[in-house]
C-alpha atoms as a PDB file:
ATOM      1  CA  UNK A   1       0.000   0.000   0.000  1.00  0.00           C
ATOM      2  CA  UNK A   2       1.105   3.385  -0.650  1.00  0.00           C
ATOM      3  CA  UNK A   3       2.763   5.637   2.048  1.00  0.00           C
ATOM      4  CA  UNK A   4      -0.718   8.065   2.260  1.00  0.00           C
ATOM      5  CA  UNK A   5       0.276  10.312   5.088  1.00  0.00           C
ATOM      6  CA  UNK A   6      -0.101  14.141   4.408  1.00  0.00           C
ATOM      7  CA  UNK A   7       3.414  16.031   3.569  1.00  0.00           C
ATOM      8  CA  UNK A   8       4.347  19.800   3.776  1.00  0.00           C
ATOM      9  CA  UNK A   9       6.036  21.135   1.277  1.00  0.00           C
ATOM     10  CA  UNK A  10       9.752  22.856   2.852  1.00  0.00           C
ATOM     11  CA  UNK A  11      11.143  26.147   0.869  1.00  0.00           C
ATOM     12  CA  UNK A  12      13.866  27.986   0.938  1.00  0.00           C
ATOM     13  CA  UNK A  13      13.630  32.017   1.253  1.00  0.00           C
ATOM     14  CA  UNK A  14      16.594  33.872  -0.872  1.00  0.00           C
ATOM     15  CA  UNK A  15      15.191  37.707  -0.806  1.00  0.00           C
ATOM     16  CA  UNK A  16      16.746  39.412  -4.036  1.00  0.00           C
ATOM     17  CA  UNK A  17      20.446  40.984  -2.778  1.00  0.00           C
ATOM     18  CA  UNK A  18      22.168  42.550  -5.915  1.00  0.00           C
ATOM     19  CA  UNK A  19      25.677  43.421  -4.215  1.00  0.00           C
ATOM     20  CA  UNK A  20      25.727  40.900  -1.649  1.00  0.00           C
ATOM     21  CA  UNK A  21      25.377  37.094  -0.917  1.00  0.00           C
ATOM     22  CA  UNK A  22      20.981  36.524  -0.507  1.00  0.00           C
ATOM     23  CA  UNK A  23      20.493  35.607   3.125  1.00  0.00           C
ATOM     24  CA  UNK A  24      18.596  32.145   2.771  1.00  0.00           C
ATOM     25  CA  UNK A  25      16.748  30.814   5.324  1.00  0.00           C
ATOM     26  CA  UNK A  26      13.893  27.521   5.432  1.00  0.00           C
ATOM     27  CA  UNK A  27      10.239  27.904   5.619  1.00  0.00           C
ATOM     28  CA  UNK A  28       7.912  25.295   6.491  1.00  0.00           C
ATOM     29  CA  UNK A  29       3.986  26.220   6.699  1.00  0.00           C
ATOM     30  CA  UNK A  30       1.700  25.384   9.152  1.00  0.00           C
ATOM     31  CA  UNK A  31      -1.152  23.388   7.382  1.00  0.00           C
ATOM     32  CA  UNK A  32      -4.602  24.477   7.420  1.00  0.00           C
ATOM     33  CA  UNK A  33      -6.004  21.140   7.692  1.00  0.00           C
ATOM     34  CA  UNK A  34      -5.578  17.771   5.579  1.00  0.00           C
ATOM     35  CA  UNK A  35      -8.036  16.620   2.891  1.00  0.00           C
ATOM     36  CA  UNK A  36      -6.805  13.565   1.515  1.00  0.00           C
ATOM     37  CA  UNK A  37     -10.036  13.184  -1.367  1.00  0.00           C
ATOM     38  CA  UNK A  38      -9.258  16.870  -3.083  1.00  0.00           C
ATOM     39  CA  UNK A  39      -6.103  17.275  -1.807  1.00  0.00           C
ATOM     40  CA  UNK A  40      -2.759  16.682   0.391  1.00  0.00           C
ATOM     41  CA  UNK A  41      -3.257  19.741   2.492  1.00  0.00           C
ATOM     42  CA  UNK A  42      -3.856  23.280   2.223  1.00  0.00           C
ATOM     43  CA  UNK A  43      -0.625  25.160   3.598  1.00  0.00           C
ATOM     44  CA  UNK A  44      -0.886  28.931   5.268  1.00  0.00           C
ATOM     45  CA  UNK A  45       1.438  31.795   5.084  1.00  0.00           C
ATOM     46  CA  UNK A  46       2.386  31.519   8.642  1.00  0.00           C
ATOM     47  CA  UNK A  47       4.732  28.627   9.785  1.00  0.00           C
ATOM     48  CA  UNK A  48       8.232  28.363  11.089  1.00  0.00           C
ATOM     49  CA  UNK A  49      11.152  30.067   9.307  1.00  0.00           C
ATOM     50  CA  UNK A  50      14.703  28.786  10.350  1.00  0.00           C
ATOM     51  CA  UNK A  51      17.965  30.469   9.611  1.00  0.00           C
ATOM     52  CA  UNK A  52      21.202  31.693  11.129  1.00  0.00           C
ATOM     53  CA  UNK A  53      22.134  35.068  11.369  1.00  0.00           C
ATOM     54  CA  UNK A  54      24.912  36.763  11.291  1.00  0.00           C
ATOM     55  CA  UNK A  55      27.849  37.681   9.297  1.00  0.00           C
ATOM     56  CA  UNK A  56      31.920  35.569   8.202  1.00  0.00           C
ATOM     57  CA  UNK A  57      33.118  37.679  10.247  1.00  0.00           C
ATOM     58  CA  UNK A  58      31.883  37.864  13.869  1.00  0.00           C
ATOM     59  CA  UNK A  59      30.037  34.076  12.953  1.00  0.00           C
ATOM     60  CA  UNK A  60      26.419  33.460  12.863  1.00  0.00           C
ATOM     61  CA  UNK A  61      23.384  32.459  15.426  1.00  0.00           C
ATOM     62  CA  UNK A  62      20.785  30.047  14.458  1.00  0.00           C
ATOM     63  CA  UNK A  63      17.235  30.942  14.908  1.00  0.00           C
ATOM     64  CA  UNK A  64      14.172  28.834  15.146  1.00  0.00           C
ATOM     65  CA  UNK A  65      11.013  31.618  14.191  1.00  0.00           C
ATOM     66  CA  UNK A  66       7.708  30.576  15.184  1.00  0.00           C
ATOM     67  CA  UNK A  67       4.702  32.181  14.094  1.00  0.00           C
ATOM     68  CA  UNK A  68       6.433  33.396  10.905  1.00  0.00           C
ATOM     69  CA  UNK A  69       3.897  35.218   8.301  1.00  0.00           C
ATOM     70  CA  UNK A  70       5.909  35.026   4.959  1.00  0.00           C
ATOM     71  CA  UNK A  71       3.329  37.243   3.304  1.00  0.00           C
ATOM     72  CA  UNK A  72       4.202  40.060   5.974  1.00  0.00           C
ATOM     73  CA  UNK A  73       8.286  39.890   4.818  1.00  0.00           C
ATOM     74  CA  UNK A  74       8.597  42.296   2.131  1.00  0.00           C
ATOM     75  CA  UNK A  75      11.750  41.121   0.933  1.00  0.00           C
ATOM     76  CA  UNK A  76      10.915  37.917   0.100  1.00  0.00           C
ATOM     77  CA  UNK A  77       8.254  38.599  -2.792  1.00  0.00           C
ATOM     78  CA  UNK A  78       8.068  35.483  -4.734  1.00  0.00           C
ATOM     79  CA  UNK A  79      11.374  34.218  -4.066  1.00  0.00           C
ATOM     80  CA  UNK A  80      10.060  31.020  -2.125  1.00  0.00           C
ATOM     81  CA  UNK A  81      11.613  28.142  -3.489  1.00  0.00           C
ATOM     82  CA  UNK A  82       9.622  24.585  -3.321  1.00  0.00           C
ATOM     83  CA  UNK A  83      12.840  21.694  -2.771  1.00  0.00           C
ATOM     84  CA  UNK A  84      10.867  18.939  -1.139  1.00  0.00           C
ATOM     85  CA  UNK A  85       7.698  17.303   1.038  1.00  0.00           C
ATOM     86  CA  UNK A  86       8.642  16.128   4.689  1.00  0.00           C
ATOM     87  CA  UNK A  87       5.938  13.698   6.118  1.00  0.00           C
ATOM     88  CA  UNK A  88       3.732  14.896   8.905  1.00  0.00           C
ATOM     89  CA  UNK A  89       4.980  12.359  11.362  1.00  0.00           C
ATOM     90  CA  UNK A  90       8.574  14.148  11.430  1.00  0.00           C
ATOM     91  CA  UNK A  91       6.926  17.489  12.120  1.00  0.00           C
ATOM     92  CA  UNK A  92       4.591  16.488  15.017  1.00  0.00           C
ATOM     93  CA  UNK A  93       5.195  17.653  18.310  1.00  0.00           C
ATOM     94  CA  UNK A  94       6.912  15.194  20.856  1.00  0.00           C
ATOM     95  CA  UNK A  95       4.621  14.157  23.195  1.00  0.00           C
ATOM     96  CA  UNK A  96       6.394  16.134  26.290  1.00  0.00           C
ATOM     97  CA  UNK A  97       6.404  18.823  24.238  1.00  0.00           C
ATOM     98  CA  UNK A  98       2.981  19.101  23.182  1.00  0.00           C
ATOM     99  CA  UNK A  99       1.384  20.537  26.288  1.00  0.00           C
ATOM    100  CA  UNK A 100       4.085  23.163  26.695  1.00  0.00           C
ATOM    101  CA  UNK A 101       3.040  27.301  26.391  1.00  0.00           C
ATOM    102  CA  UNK A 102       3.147  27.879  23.006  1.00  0.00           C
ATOM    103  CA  UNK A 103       2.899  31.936  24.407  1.00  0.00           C
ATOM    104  CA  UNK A 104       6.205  32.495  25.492  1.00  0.00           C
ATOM    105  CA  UNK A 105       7.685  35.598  23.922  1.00  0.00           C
ATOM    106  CA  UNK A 106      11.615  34.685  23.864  1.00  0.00           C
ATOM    107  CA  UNK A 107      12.271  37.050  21.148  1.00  0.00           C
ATOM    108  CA  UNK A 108       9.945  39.022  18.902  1.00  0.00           C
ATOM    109  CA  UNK A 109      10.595  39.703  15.024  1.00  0.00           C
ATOM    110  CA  UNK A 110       9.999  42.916  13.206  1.00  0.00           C
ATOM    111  CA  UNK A 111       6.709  42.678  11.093  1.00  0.00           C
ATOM    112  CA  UNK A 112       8.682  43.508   8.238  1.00  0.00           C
ATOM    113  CA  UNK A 113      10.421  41.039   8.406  1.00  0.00           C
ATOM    114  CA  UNK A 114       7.651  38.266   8.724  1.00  0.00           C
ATOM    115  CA  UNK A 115       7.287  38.588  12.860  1.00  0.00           C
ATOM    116  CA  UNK A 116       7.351  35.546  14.599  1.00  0.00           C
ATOM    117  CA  UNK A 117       8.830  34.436  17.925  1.00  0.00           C
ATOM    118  CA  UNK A 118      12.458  33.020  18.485  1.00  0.00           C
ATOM    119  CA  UNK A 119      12.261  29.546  20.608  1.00  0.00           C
ATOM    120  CA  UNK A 120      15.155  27.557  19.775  1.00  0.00           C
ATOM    121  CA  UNK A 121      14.016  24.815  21.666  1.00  0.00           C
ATOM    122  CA  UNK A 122      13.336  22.126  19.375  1.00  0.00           C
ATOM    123  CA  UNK A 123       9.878  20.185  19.074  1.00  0.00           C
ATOM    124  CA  UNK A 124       9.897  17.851  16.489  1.00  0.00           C
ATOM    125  CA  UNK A 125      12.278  15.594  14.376  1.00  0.00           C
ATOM    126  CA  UNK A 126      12.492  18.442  11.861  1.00  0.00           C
ATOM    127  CA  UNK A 127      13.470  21.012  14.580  1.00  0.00           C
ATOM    128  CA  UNK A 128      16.256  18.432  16.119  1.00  0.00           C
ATOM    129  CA  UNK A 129      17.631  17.702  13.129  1.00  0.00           C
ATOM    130  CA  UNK A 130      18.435  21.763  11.831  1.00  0.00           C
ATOM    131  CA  UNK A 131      19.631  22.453  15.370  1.00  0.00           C
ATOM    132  CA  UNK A 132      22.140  20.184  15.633  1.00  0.00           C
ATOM    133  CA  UNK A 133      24.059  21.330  12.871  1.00  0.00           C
ATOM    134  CA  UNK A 134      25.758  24.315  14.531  1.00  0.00           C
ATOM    135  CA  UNK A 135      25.969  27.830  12.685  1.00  0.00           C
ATOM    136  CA  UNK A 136      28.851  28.769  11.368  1.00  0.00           C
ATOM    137  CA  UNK A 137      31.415  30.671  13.107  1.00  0.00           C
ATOM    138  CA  UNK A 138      33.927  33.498  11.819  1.00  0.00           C
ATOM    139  CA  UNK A 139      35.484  32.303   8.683  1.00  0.00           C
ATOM    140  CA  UNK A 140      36.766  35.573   7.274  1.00  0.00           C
ATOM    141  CA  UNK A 141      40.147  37.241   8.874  1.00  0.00           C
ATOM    142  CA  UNK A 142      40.245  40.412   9.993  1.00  0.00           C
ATOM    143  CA  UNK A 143      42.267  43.174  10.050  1.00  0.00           C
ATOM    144  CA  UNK A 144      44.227  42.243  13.029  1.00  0.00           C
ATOM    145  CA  UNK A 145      44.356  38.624  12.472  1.00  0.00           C
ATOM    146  CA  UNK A 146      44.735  38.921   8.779  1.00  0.00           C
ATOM    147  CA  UNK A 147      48.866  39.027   8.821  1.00  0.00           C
ATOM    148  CA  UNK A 148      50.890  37.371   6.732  1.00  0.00           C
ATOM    149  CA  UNK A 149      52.704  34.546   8.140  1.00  0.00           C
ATOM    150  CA  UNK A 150      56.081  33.596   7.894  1.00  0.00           C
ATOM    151  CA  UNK A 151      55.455  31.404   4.320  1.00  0.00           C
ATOM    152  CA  UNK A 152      53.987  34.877   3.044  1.00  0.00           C
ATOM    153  CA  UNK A 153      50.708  33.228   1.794  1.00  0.00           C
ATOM    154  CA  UNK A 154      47.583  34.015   3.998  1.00  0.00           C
ATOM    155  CA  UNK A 155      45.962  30.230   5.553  1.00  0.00           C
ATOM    156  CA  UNK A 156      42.536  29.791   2.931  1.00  0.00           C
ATOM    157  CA  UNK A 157      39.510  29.224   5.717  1.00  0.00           C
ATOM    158  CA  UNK A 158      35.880  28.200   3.418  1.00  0.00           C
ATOM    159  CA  UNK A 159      33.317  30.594   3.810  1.00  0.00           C
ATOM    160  CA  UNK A 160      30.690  29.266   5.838  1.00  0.00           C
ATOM    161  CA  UNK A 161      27.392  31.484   5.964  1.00  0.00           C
ATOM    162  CA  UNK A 162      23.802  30.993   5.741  1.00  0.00           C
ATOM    163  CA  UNK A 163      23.555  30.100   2.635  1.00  0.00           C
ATOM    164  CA  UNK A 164      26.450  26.914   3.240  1.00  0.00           C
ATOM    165  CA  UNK A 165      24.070  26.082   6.288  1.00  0.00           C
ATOM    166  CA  UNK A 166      20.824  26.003   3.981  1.00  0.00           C
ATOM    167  CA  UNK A 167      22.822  22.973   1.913  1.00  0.00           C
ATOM    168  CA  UNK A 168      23.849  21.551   5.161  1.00  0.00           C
ATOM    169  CA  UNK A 169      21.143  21.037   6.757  1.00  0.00           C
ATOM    170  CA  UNK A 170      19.099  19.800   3.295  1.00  0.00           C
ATOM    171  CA  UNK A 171      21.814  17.292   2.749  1.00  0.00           C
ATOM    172  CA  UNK A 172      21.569  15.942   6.581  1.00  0.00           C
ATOM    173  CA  UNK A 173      17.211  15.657   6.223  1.00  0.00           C
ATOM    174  CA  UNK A 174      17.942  14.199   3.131  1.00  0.00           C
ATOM    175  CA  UNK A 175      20.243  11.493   3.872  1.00  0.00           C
ATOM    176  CA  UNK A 176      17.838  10.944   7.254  1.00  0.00           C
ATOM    177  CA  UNK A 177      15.034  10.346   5.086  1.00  0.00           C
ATOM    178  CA  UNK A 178      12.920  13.077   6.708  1.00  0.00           C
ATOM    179  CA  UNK A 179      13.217  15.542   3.678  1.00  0.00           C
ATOM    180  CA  UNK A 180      11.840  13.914   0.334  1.00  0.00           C
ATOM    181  CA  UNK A 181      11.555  14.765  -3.467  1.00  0.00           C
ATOM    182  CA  UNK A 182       8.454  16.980  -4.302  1.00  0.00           C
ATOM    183  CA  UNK A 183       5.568  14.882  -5.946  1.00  0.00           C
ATOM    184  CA  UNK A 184       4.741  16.599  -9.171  1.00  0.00           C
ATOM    185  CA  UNK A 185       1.145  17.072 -10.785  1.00  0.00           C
ATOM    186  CA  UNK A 186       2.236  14.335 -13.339  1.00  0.00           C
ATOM    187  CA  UNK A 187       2.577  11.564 -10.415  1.00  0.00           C
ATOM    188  CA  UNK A 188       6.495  11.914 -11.112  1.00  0.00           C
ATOM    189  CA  UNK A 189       8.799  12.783  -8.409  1.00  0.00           C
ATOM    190  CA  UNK A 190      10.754  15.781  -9.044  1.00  0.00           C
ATOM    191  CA  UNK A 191      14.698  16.327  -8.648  1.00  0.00           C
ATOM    192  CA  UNK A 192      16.367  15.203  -5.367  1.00  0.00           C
ATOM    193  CA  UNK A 193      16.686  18.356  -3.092  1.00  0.00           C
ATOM    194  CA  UNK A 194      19.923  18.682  -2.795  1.00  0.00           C
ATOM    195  CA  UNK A 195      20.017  19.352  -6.435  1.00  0.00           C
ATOM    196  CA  UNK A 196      17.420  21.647  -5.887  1.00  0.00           C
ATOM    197  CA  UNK A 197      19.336  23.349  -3.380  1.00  0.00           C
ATOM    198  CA  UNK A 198      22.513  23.764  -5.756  1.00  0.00           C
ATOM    199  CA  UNK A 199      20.382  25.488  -8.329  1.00  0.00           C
ATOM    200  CA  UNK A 200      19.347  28.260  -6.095  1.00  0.00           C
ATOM    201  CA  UNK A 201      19.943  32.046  -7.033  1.00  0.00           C
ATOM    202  CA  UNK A 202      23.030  33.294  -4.809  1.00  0.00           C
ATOM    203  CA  UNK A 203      21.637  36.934  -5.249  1.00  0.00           C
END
């Protein structure tokens, strides 16, 4: 029999940045209720938006945004990116987590910027999984530390930023089995997210 559980659909954000590197973050909706005769599920503007912010070089700080209203953050537009369906059992709440105040105000966002509430305390097997890959830390010299050494050839560190997280953590629900390929209108499955992922606009 065919695996029939309702999926949501995970995006990625990357809000148009001309000069600089887009800051890309994931979005998963909440659902507005399952109808498995007309359709998987109707998804709603607000859900959970997970990034880490920051800059290469002071490092960056993941955040977990609850109550996120994508149609409220003007810089994202259209720019939301479909790369694959996670099953509803990996984004249930755990059982001791499911009676816990969903009020607490840890952090608020700017309404510009979608709102939402920072609670980085994971809920779910989609949470645990982004929040154990750690956000990047500094990986740009500078000034001070950005000497030559005695070999007179500066040490090469990767750049690690949001967008290298974004890839991460897509590989890591991939390989886990939690993050799947989108189901297309044809009955097809489309391309694996990861490739997805690596066709992503940079700006």
């Amino acid at each position: 029999m065919a695996d029939e559980q309702p999926r949501t659909t995970l995006y990625v954000l990357v809000p148009p940045s001309p000069l600089f590197a887009a800051h890309w973050s994931l979005f998963i909706p909440d659902s507005k209720g399952y109808d498995m005769i007309s359709k998987p599920h109707e998804e709603s503007t607000v859900g959970r938006r997970v990034h880490v912010s920051g800059d290469r070089l002071n490092g960056f700080a993941l955040e977990l945004i609850r109550e996120y209203d994508v149609s409220k953050h003007r810089r994202v537009g259209s720019r939301m990116f479909p790369i694959g369906s996670i099953p509803a059992t990996h984004i249930q709440p755990d059982a001791s987590k499911a009676e816990e105040d969903t009020t607490r105000r840890d952090s608020c966002k700017d309404d510009e910027d979608g709102g939402g509430l920072v609670d980085n305390e994971p809920r779910d097997v989609f949470e645990r999984t982004c929040v154990q890959l750690e956000a990047p830390g500094p990986s740009l010299n500078n000034v001070s530390n950005n000497q030559k050494p005695a070999t007179g050839k500066r040490s090469q560190i990767e750049g690690r930023d949001c967008q290298w997280w974004v890839r991460q953590v897509v590989q890591e629900l991939t390989t886990a089995g939690i993050l799947e390929s989108l189901l297309q209108a044809d009955g097809q499955r489309s391309k694996n997210p990861n490739e997805l992922v690596a066709q992503l606009p940079v700006h």
